[in-house]
Protein backbone atom coordinates (compact mmCIF):
# COMPACT_ATOMS: atom_id res chain seq x y z
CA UNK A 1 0.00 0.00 0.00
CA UNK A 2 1.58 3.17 -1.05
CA UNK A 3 1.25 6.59 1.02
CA UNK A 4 -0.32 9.34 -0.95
CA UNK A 5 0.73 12.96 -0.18
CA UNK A 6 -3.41 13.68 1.46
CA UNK A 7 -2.87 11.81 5.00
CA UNK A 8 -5.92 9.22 4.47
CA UNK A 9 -7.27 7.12 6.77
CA UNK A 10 -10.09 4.50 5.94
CA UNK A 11 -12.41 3.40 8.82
CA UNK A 12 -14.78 0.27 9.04
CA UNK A 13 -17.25 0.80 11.26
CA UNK A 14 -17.84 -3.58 12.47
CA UNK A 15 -20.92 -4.69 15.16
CA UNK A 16 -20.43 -7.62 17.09
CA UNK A 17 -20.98 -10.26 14.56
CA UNK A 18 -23.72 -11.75 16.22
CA UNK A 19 -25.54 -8.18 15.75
CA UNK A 20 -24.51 -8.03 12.60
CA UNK A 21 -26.79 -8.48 9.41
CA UNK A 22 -30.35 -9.23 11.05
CA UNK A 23 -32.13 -8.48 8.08
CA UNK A 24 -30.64 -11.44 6.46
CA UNK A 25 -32.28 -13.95 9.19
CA UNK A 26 -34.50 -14.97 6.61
CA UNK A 27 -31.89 -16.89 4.52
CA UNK A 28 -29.33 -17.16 7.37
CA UNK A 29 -28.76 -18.69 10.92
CA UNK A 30 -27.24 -16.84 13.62
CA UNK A 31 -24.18 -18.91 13.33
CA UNK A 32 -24.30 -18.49 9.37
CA UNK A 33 -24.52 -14.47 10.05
CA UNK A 34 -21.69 -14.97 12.60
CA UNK A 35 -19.58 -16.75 9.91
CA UNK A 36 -20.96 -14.24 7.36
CA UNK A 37 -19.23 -10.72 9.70
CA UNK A 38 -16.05 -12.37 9.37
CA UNK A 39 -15.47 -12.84 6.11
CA UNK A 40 -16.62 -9.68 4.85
CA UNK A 41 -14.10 -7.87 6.92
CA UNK A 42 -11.68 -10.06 5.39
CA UNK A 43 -12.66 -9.53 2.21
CA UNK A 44 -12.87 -5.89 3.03
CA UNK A 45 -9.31 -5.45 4.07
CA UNK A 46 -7.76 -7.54 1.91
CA UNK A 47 -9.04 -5.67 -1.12
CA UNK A 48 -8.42 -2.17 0.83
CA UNK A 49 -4.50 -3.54 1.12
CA UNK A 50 -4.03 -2.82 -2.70
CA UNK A 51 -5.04 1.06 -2.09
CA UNK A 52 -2.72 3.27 -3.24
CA UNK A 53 -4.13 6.41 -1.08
CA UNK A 54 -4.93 4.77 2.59
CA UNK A 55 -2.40 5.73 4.83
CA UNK A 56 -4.09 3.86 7.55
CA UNK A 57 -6.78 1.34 7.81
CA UNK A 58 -8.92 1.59 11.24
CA UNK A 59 -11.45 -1.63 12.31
CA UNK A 60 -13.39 -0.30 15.08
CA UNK A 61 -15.48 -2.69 17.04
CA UNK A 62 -16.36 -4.45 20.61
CA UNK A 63 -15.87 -7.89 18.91
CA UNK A 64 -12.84 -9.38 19.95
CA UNK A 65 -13.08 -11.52 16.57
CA UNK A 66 -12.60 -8.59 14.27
CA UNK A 67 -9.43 -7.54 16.68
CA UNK A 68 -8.03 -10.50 15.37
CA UNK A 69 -8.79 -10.31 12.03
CA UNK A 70 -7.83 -6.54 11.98
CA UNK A 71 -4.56 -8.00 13.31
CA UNK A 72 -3.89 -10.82 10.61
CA UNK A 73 -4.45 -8.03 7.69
CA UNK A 74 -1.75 -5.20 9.31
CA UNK A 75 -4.98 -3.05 9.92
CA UNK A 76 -5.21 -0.39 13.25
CA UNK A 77 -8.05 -1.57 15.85
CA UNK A 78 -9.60 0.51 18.35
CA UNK A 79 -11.89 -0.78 20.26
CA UNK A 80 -15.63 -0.73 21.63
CA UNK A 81 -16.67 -1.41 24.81
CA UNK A 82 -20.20 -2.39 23.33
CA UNK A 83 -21.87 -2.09 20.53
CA UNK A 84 -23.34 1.80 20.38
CA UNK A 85 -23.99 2.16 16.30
CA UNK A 86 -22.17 3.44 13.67
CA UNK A 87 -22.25 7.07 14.20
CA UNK A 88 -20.37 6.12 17.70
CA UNK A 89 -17.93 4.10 15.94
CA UNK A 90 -17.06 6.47 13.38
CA UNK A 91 -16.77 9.45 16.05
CA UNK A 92 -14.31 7.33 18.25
CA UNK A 93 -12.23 6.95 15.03
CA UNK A 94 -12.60 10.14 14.04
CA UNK A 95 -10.66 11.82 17.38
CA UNK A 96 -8.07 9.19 17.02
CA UNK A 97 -7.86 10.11 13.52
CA UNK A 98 -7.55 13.50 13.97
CA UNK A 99 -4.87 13.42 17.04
CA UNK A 100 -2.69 11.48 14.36
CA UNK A 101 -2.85 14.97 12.39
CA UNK A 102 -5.16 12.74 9.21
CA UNK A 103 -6.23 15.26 6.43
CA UNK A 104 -9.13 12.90 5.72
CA UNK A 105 -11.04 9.87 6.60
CA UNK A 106 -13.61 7.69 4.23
CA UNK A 107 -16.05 5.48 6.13
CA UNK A 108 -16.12 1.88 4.36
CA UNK A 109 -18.49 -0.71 5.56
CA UNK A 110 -17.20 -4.51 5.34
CA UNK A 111 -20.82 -4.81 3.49
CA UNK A 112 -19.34 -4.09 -0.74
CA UNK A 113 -18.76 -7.56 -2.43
CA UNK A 114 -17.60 -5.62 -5.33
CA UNK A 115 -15.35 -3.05 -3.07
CA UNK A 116 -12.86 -2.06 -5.90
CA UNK A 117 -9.52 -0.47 -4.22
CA UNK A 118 -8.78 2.06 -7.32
CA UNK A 119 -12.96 2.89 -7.30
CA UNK A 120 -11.40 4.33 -3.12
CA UNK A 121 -8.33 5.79 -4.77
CA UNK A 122 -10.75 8.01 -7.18
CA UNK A 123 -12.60 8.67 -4.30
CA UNK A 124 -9.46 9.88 -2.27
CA UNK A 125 -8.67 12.04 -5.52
CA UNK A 126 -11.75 13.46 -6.02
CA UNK A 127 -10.76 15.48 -2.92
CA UNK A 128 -8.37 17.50 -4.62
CA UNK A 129 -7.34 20.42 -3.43
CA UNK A 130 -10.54 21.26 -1.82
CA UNK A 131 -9.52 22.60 1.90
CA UNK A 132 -13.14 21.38 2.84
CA UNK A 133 -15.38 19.08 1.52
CA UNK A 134 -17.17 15.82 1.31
CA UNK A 135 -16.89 12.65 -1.04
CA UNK A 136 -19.81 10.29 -1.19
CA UNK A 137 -21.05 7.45 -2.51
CA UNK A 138 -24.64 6.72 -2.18
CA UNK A 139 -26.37 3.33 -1.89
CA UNK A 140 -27.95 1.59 -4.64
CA UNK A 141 -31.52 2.37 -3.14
CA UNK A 142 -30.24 6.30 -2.65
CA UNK A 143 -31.53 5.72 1.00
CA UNK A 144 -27.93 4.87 2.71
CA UNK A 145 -24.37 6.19 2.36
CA UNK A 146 -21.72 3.62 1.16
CA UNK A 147 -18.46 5.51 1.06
CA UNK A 148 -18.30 8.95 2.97
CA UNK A 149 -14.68 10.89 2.28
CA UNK A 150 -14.17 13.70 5.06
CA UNK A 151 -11.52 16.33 4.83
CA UNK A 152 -10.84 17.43 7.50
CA UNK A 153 -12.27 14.29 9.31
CA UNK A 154 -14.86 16.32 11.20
CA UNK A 155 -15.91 19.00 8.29
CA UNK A 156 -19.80 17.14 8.95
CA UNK A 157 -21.19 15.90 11.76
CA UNK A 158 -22.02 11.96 10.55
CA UNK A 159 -25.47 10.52 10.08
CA UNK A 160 -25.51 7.37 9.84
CA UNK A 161 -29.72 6.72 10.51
CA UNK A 162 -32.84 6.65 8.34
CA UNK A 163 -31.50 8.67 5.30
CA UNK A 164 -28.06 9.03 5.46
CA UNK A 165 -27.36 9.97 1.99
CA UNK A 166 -29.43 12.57 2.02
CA UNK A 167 -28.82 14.19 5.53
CA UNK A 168 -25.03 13.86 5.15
CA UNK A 169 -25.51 15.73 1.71
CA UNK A 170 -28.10 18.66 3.66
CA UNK A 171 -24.87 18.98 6.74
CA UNK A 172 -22.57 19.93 4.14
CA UNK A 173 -24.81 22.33 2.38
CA UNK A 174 -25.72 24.21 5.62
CA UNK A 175 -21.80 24.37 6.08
CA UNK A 176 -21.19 25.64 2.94
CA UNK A 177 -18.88 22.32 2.75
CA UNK A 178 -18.10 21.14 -1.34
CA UNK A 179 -20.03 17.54 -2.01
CA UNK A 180 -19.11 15.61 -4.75
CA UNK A 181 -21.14 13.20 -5.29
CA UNK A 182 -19.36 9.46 -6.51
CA UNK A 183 -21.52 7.27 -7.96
CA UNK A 184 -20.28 3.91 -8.68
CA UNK A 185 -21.79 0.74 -9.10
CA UNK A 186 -19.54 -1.53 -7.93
CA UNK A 187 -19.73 0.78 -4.20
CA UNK A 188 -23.49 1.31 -4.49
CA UNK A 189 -24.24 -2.22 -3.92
CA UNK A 190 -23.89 -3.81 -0.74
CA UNK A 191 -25.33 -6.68 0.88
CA UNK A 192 -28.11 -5.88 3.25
CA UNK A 193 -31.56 -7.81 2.51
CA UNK A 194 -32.28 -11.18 0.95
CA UNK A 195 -32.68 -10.25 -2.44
CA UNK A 196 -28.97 -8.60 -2.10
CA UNK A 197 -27.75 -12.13 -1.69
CA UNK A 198 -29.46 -13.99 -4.33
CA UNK A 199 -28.75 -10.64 -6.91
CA UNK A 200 -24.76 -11.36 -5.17
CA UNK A 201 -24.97 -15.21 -6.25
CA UNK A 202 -26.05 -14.25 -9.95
CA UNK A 203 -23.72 -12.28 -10.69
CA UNK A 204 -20.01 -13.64 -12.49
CA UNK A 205 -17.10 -14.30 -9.78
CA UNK A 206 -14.98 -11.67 -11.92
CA UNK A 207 -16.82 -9.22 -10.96
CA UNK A 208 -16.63 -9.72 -7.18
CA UNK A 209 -13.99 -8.98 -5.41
CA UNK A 210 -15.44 -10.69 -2.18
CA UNK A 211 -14.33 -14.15 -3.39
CA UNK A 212 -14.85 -15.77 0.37
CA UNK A 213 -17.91 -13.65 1.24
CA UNK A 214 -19.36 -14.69 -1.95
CA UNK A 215 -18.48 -18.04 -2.31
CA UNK A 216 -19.92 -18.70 1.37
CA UNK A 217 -23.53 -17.04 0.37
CA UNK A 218 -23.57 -18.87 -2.48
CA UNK A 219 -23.30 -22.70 -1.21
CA UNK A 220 -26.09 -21.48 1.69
CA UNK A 221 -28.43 -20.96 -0.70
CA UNK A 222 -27.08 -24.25 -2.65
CA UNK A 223 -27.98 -25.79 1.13
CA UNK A 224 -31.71 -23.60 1.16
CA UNK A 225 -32.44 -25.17 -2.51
């Protein structure tokens, strides 16, 4: 991973696994779902470790499991005492983030089977020389945020609730903070309901970059058929 001159740090915001993906209890045990957090986030950082822009990679959770992981991959971990959401997460990064003198973070959930490392350098670089602004990438649906690129780290508060595209677009407006907007569909599309999984399983393996996250989804619903 090479260092870029913009000091970048990516966080990944992880729940304890066994809070992790409920909406997928349709098609998925609680041990599956278990099995299910832990891949991604190894999928997740071992496509982030061929970024040419991330100075720093940050796993924050309270799950001792993604410590390790974190760990295996050369990743930073700071951790949770419980599970408090995302927005926590990302704030607890964010001061660490900021007392190692980052000029930006981007928010990356483990939850992008098709997570493309140079789709997060073009991100990094949309920055440019912008002294404030935002980066973001929406979710397929338009409802949810998929990437978020701060600079400075705290230039918005976050919003990571009902309508986070759209409310972390309105902060930066009220700020007079630049948004680009970064729409890519490989980073639009994450896994988060059923239909995500079976649209996932469809889809040729070149185009996923999630080979172990993929490859596990797939054989459960060989298993469900």
């Amino acid at each position: 991973m090479e260092v870029s001159e913009l000091k970048t740090f990516a966080i990944i915001p992880v729940k304890k696994f066994e809070n992790s993906k409920t909406r997928l209890s349709p098609i998925l045990t609680a041990d599956e779902r278990v099995a299910l957090s832990g891949l991604m986030l190894q999928d997740t950082l071992a496509t982030l470790a061929n970024s040419k822009h991330l100075d720093q990679i940050l796993v924050v959770s309270s799950d001792i499991r993604a410590k390790k992981i974190a760990e295996e991959y050369g990743a930073g971990f700071i951790c949770e005492e419980k599970d408090s959401g995302v927005n926590s997460a990302v704030m607890r990064a964010d001061r660490y983030s900021t007392d190692a003198k980052a000029d930006a973070t981007v928010v990356i959930p483990q939850d992008l089977p098709l997570l493309d490392a140079s789709e997060i350098d073009r991100i990094c670089g949309a920055a440019g020389q912008d002294s404030r602004c935002i980066v973001i990438c929406p979710s397929t649906r338009y409802d949810g945020t998929n990437i978020l690129l701060r600079k400075p780290p705290t230039v918005i508060k976050i919003h990571y609730d009902n309508n986070s595209y759209n409310m972390h677009v309105k902060a930066a407006a009220e700020l007079g903070v630049q948004a680009r907007v970064f729409e890519s569909q490989k980073l639009m599309f994450d896994i988060d309901k059923p239909d995500d999984v079976r649209q996932l399983a469809a889809m040729p393996d070149e185009m996923i970059t999630a080979r172990r996250t993929s490859s596990f989804l797939k054989k459960v619903l060989d298993k469900a058929a």
